[in-house]
N, C-alpha and C. Protein backbone atom coordinates (compact mmCIF):
# COMPACT_ATOMS: atom_id res chain seq x y z
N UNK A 1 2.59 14.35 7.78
CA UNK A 1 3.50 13.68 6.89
C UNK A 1 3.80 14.63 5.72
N UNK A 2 5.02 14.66 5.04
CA UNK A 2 5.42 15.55 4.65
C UNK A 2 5.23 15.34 3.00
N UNK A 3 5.36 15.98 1.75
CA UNK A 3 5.44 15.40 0.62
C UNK A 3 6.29 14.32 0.43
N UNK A 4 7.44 14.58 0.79
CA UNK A 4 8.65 13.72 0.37
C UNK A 4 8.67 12.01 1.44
N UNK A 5 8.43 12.60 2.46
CA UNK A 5 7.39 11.30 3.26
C UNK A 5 6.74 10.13 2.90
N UNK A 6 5.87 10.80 2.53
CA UNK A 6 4.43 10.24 1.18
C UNK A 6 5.16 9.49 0.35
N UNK A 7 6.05 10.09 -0.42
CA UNK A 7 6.64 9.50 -1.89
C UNK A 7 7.67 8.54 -1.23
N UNK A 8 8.22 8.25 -0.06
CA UNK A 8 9.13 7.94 0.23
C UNK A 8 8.54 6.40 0.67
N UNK A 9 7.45 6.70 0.98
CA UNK A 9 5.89 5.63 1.74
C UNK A 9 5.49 4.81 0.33
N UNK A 10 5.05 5.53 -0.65
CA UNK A 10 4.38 5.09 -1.49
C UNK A 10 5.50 4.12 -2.28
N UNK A 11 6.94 4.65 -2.36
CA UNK A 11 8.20 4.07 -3.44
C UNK A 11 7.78 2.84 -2.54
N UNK A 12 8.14 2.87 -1.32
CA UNK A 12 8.58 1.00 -0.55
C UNK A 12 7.50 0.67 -0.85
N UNK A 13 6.29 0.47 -0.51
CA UNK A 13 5.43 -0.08 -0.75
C UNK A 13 5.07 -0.79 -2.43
N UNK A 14 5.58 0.09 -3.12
CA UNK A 14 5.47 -0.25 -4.74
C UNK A 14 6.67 -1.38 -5.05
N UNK A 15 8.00 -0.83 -3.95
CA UNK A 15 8.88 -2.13 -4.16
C UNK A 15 9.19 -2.69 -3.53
N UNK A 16 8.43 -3.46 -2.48
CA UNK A 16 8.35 -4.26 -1.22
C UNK A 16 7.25 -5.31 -1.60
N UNK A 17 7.27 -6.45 -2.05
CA UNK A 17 6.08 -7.02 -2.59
C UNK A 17 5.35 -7.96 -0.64
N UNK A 18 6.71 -8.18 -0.29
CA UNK A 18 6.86 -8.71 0.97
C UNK A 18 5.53 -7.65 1.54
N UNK A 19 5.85 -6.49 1.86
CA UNK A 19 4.79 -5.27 3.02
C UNK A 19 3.24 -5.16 1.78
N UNK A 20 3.56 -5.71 0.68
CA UNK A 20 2.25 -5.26 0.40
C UNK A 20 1.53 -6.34 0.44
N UNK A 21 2.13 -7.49 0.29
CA UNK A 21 1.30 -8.69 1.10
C UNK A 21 0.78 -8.64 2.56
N UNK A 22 1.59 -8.61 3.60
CA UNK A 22 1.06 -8.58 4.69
C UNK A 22 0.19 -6.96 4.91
N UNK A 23 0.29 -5.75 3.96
CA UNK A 23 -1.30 -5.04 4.09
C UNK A 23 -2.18 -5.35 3.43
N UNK A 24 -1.94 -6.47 2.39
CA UNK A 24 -3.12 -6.86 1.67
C UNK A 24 -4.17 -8.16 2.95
N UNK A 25 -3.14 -8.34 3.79
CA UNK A 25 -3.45 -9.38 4.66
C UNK A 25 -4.07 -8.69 5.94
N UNK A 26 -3.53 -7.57 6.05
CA UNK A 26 -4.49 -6.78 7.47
C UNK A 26 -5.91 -5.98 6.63
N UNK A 27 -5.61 -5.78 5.31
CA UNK A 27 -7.13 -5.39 4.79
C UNK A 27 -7.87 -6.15 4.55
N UNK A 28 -7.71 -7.57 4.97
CA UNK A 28 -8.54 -8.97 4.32
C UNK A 28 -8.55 -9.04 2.62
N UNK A 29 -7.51 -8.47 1.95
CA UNK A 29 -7.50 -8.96 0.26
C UNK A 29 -6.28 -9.91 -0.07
N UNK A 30 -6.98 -10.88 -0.77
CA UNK A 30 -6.20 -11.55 -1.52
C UNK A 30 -4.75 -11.22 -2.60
N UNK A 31 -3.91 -10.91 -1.78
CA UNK A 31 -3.12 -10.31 -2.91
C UNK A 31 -2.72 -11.70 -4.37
N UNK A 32 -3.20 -12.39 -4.35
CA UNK A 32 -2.46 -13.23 -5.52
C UNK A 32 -3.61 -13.00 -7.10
N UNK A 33 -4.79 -12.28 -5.87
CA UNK A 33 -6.21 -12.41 -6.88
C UNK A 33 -5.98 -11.07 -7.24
N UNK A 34 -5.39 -10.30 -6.77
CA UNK A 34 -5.49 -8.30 -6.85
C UNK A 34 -4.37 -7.80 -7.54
N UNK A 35 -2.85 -8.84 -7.94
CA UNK A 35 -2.18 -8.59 -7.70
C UNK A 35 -1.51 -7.73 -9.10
N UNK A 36 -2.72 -8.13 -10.04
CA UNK A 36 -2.61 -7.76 -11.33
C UNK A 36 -3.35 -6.01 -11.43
N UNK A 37 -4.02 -5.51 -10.70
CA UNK A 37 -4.40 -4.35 -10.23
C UNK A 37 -2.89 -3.35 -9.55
N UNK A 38 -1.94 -3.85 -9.64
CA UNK A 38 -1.19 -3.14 -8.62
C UNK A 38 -1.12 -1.67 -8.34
N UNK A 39 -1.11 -0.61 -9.07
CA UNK A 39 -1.56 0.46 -9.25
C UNK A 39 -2.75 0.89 -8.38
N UNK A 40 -3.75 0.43 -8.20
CA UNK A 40 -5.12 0.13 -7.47
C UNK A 40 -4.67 0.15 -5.98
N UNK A 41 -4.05 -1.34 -5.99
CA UNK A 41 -3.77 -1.23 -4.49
C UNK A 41 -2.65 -0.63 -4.12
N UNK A 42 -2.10 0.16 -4.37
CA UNK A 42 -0.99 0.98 -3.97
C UNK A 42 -1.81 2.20 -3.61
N UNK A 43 -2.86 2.80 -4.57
CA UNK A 43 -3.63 3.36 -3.98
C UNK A 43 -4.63 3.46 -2.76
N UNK A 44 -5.37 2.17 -2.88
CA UNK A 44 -6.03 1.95 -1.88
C UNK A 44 -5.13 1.61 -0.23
N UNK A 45 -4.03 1.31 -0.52
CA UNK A 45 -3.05 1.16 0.59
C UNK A 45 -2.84 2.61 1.27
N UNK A 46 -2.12 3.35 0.31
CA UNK A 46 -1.73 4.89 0.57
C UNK A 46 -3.10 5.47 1.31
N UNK A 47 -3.91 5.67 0.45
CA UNK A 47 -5.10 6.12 1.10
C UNK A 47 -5.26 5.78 2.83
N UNK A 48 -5.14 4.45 2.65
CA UNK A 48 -5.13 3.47 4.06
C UNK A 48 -4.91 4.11 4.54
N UNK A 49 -3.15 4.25 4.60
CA UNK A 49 -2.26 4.52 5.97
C UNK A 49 -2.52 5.75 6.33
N UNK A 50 -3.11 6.95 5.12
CA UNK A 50 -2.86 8.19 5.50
C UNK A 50 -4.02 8.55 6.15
N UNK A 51 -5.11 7.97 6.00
CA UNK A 51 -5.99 7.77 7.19
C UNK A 51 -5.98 7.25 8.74
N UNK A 52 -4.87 6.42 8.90
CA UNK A 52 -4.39 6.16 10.17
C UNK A 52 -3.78 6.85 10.80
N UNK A 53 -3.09 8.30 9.85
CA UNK A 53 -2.15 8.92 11.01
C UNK A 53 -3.32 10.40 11.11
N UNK A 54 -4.55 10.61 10.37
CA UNK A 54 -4.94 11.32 10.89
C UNK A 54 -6.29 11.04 11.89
């Protein structure tokens, strides 16, 4: 995945509240309880995925 990839991954996710619910829902977290962390889980998301493609 490329830099611009990444940033391109990380933007939707930051403005998709819709996709970060349903990964807050395949990681088992509560997004309504987390949701004030958002920063956090944008991280912990990113991290996620970029572990899945390697």
């Amino acid at each position: 995945m490329t830099f611009a990839q990444e940033k391109d991954l990380q933007n939707e996710i930051a403005n998709n509240q819709n996709l970060q619910r349903d990964i807050c829902s395949v990681l088992d977290m509560d997004f309504y309880q987390i949701k004030h962390f958002n920063a956090i889980i944008k991280t912990i998301i990113f991290k996620y995925l970029i572990g899945l493609q390697q």
